[in-house]
C-alpha atoms as a PDB file:
ATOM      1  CA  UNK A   1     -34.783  36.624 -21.333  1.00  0.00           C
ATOM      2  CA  UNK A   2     -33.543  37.740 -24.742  1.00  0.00           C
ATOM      3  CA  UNK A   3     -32.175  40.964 -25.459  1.00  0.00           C
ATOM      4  CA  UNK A   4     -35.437  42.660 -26.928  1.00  0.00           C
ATOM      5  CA  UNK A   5     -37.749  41.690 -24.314  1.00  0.00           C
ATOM      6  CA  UNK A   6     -35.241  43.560 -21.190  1.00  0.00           C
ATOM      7  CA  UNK A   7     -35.120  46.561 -23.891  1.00  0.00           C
ATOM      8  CA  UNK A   8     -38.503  46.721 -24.192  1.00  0.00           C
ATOM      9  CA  UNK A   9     -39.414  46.072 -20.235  1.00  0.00           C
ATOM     10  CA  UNK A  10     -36.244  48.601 -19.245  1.00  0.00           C
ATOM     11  CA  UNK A  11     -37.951  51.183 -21.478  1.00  0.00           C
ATOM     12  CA  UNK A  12     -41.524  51.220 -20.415  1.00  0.00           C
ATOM     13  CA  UNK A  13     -40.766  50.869 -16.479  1.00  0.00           C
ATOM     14  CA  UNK A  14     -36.945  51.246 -16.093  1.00  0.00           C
ATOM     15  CA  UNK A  15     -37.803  54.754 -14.506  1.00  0.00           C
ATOM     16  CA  UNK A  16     -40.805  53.702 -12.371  1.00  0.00           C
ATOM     17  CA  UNK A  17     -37.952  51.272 -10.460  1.00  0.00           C
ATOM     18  CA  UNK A  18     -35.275  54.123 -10.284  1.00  0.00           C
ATOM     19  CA  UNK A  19     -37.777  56.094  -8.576  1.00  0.00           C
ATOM     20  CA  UNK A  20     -38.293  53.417  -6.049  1.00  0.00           C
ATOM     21  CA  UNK A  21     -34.780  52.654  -5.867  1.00  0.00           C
ATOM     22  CA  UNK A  22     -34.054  56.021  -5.280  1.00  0.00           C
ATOM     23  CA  UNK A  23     -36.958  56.663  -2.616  1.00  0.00           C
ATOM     24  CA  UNK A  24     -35.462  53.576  -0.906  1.00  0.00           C
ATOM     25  CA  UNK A  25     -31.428  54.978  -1.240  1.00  0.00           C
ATOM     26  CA  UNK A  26     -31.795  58.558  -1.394  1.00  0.00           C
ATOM     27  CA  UNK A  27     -28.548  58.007  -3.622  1.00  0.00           C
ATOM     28  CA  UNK A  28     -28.889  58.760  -7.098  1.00  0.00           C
ATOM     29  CA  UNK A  29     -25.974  56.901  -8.403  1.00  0.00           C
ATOM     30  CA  UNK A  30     -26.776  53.877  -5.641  1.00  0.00           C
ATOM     31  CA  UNK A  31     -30.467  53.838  -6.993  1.00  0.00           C
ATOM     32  CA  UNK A  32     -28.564  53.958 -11.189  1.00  0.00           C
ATOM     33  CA  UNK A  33     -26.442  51.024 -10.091  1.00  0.00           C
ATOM     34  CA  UNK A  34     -29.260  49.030  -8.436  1.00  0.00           C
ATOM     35  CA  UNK A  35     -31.794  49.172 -11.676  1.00  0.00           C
ATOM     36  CA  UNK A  36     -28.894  48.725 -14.153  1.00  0.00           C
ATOM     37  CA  UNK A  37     -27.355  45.399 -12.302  1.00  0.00           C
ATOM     38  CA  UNK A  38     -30.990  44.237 -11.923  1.00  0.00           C
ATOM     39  CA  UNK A  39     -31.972  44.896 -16.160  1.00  0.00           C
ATOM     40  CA  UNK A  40     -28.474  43.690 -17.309  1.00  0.00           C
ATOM     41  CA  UNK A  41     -29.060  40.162 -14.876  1.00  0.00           C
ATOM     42  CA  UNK A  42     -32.299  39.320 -16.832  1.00  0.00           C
ATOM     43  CA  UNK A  43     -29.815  39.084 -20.022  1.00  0.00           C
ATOM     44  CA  UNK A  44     -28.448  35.923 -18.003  1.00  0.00           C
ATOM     45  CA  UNK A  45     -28.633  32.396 -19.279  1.00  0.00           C
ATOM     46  CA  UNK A  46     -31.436  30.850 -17.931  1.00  0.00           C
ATOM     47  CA  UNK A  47     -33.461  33.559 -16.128  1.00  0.00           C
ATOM     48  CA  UNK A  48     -36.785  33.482 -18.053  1.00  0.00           C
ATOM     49  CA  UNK A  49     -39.513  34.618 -14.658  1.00  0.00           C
ATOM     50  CA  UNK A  50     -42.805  33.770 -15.267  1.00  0.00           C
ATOM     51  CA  UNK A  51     -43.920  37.270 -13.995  1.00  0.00           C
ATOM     52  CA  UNK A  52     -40.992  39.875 -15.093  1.00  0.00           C
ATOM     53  CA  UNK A  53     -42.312  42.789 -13.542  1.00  0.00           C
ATOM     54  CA  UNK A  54     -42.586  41.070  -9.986  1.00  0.00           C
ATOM     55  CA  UNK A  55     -38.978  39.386 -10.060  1.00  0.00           C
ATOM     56  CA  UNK A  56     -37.787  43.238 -11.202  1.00  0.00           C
ATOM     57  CA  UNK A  57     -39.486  44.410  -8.555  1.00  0.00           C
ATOM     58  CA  UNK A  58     -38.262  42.134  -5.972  1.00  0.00           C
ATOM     59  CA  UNK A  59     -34.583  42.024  -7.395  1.00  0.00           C
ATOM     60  CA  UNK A  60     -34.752  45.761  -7.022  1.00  0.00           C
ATOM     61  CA  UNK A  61     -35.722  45.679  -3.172  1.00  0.00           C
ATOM     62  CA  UNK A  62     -33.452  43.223  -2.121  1.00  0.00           C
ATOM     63  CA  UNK A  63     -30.540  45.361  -4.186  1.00  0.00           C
ATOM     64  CA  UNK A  64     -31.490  48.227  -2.109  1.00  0.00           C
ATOM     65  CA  UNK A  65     -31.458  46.069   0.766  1.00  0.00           C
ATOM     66  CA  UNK A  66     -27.969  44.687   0.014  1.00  0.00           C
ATOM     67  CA  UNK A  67     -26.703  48.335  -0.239  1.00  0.00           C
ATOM     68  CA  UNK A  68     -28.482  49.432   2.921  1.00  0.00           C
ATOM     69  CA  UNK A  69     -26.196  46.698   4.423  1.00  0.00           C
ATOM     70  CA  UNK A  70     -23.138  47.699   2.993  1.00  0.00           C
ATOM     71  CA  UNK A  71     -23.625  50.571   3.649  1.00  0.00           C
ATOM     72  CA  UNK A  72     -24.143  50.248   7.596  1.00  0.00           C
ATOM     73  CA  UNK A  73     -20.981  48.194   7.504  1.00  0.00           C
ATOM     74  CA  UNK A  74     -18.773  51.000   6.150  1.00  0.00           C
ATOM     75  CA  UNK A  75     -20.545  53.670   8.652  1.00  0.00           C
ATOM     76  CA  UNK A  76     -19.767  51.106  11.354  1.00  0.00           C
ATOM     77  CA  UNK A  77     -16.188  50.574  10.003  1.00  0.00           C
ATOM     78  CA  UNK A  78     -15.316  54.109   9.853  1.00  0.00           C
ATOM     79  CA  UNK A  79     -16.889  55.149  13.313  1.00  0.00           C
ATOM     80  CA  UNK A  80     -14.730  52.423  14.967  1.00  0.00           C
ATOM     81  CA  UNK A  81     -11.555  53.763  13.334  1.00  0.00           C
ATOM     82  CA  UNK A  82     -12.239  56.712  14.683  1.00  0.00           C
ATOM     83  CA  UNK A  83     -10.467  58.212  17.560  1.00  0.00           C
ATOM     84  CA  UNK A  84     -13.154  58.651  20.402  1.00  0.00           C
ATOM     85  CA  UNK A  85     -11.414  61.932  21.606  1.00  0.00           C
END
């Protein structure tokens, strides 16, 4: 997608998928991160979707779902470094 047409997308709906990134994260700066890596992929050679709003919408869930994960990992990292007494 060029330049003008992520601009112009990011603009009108950026903030309807940082509320739903943020619902999903409860993280404010996790939720940030997620939109922003999703807008700045669509700048990519060769991503042109045929339905924008959908792949957004779906690149958005499965970012919150790869944080979700890492985040689990790190809980589960910590909590076995952890002295049990």
């Amino acid at each position: 997608m060029n330049r003008k047409d992520v601009e112009q997308l990011h603009k009108s709906l950026g903030s309807d998928y940082f509320a739903d990134a943020l619902a999903l994260t409860r993280d404010e700066g996790a939720a940030r991160d997620i939109v922003q890596s999703v807008f700045t992929g669509l700048l990519g050679p060769g991503i042109e979707p045929k339905d924008p709003e959908a792949y957004i919408s779906v690149a958005v869930r499965n970012g919150v779902l790869k944080w979700r994960k890492r985040e689990a990992q790190e809980r589960e990292k910590h909590a076995l470094e952890e002295p049990i007494w």
